[in-house]
Protein backbone atom coordinates (compact mmCIF):
# COMPACT_ATOMS: atom_id res chain seq x y z
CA UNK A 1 19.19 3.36 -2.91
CA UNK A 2 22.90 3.77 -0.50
CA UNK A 3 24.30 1.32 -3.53
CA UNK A 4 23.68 3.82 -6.15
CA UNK A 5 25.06 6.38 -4.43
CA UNK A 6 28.15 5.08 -3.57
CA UNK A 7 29.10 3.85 -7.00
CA UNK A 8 31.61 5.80 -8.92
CA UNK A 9 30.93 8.24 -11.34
CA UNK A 10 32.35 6.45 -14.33
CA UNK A 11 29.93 3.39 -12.98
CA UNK A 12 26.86 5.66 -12.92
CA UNK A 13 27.86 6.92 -16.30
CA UNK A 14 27.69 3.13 -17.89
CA UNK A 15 24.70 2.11 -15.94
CA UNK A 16 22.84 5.42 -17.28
CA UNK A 17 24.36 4.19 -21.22
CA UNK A 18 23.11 0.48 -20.38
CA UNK A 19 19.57 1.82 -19.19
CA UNK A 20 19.14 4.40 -22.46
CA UNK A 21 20.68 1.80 -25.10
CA UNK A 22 17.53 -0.67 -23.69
CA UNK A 23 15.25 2.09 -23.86
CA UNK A 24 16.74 3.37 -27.25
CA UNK A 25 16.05 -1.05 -28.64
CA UNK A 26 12.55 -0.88 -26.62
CA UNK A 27 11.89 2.79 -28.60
CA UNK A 28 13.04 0.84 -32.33
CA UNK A 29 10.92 -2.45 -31.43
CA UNK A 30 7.93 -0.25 -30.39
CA UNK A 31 8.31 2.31 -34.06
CA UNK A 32 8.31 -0.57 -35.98
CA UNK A 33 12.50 -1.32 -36.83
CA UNK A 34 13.04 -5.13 -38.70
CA UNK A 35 16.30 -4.97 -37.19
CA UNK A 36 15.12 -7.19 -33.11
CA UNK A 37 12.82 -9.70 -34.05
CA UNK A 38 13.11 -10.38 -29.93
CA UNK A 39 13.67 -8.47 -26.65
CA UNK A 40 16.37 -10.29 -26.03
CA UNK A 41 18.92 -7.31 -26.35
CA UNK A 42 17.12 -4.61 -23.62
CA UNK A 43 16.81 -7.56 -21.02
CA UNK A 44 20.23 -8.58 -21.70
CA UNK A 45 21.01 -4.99 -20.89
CA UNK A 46 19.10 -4.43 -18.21
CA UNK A 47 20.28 -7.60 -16.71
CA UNK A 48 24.00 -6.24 -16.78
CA UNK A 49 22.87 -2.81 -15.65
CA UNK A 50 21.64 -5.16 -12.66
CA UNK A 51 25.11 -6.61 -12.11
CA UNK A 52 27.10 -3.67 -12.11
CA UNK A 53 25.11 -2.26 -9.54
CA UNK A 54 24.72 -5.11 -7.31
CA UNK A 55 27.49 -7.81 -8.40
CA UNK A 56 30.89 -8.02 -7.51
CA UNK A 57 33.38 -5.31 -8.59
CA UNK A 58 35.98 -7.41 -9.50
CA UNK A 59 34.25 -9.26 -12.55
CA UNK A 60 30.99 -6.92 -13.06
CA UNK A 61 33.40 -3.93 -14.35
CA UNK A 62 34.11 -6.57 -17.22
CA UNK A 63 31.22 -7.37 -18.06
CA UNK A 64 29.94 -3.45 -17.63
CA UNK A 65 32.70 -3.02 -20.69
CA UNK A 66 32.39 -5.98 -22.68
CA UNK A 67 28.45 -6.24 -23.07
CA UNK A 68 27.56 -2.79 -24.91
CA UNK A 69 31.24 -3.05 -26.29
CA UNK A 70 30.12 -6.52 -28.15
CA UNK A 71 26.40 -4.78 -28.91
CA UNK A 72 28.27 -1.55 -30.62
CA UNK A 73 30.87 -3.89 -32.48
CA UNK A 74 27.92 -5.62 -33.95
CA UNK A 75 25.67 -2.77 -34.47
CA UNK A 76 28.70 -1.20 -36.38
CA UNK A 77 29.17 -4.60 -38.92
CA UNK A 78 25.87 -5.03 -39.02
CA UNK A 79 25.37 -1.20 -40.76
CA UNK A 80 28.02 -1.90 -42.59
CA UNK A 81 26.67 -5.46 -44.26
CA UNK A 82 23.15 -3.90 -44.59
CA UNK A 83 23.21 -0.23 -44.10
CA UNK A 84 19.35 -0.39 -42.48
CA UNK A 85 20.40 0.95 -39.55
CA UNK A 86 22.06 3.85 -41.22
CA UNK A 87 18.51 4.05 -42.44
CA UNK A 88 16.90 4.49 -39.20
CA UNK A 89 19.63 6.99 -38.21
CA UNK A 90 19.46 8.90 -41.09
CA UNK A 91 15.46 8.82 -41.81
CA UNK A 92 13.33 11.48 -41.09
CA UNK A 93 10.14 9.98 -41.84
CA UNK A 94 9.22 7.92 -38.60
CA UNK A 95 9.85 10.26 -35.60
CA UNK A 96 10.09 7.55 -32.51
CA UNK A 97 12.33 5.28 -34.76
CA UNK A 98 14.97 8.54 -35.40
CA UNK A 99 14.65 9.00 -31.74
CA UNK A 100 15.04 5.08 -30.58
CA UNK A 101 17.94 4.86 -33.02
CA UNK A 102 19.66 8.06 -31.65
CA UNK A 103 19.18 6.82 -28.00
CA UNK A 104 20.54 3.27 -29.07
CA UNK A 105 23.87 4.64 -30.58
CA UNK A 106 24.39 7.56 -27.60
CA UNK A 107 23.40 4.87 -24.69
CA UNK A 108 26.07 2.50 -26.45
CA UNK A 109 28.77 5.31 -26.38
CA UNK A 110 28.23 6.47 -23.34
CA UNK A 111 28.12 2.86 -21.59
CA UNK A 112 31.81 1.96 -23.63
CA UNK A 113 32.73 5.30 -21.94
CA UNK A 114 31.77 4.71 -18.47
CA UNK A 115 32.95 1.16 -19.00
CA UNK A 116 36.58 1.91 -20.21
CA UNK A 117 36.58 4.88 -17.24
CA UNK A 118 35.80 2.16 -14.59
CA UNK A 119 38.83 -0.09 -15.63
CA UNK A 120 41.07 2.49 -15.50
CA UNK A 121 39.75 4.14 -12.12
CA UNK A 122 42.09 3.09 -8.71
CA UNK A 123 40.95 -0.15 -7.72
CA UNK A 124 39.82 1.77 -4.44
CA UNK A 125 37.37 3.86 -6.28
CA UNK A 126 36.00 1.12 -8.13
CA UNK A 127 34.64 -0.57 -4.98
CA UNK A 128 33.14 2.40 -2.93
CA UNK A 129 31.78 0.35 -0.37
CA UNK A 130 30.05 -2.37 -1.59
């Protein structure tokens, strides 16, 4: 429990997007949503929320940024080509699937957030004593 509270804010900000984009996919999955056949994407998140915490600083930071950075890039072209998750964002008619959507798309923010605030922190307040 010392390791969580000694990370950096910004690093506590992207694990908490990280944790609530895989509970936003697990949400969708659960409602019914087409768009994960697999659970592939929350274990893949909650696998990297596990390496920021307890992985090195140096290359974890990286992949803090880079994995909900990919997932949003592709979320993004993937409404675009289809426009079903638009749907799900948009659609009032099945309650946990609003809500999973909604949690997806803030979790994914807020992780790119934390993630671009933890490259640009001092290199000193990145580590916090790991």
């Amino acid at each position: 429990m010392n390791r969580l509270t000694s990370l950096s804010n910004w690093t506590k900000l992207n694990l908490l997007g990280l944790v609530l984009t895989a509970a936003g996919m697990l949400v969708q999955i659960a409602a019914g949503s087409d768009l994960y056949p697999s659970l592939t994407g929350p274990i893949v998140l909650i696998a990297t929320a596990v390496l920021v915490v307890f992985g090195p600083t140096r290359w974890t930071r990286w992949i803090g940024l880079g994995v909900p950075l990919v997932l949003g890039l592709g979320a993004a072209v993937a409404a675009t080509m289809t426009g079903e998750f638009i749907d799900q964002l948009t659609g009032a008619g099945n309650g946990p699937l609003l809500l999973g959507s909604w949690m997806h798309v803030i979790g994914l923010v807020t992780a790119v957030s934390g993630g671009v605030g933890v490259m640009l922190e001092p290199r000193e307040a990145a580590i916090v004593e790991r």
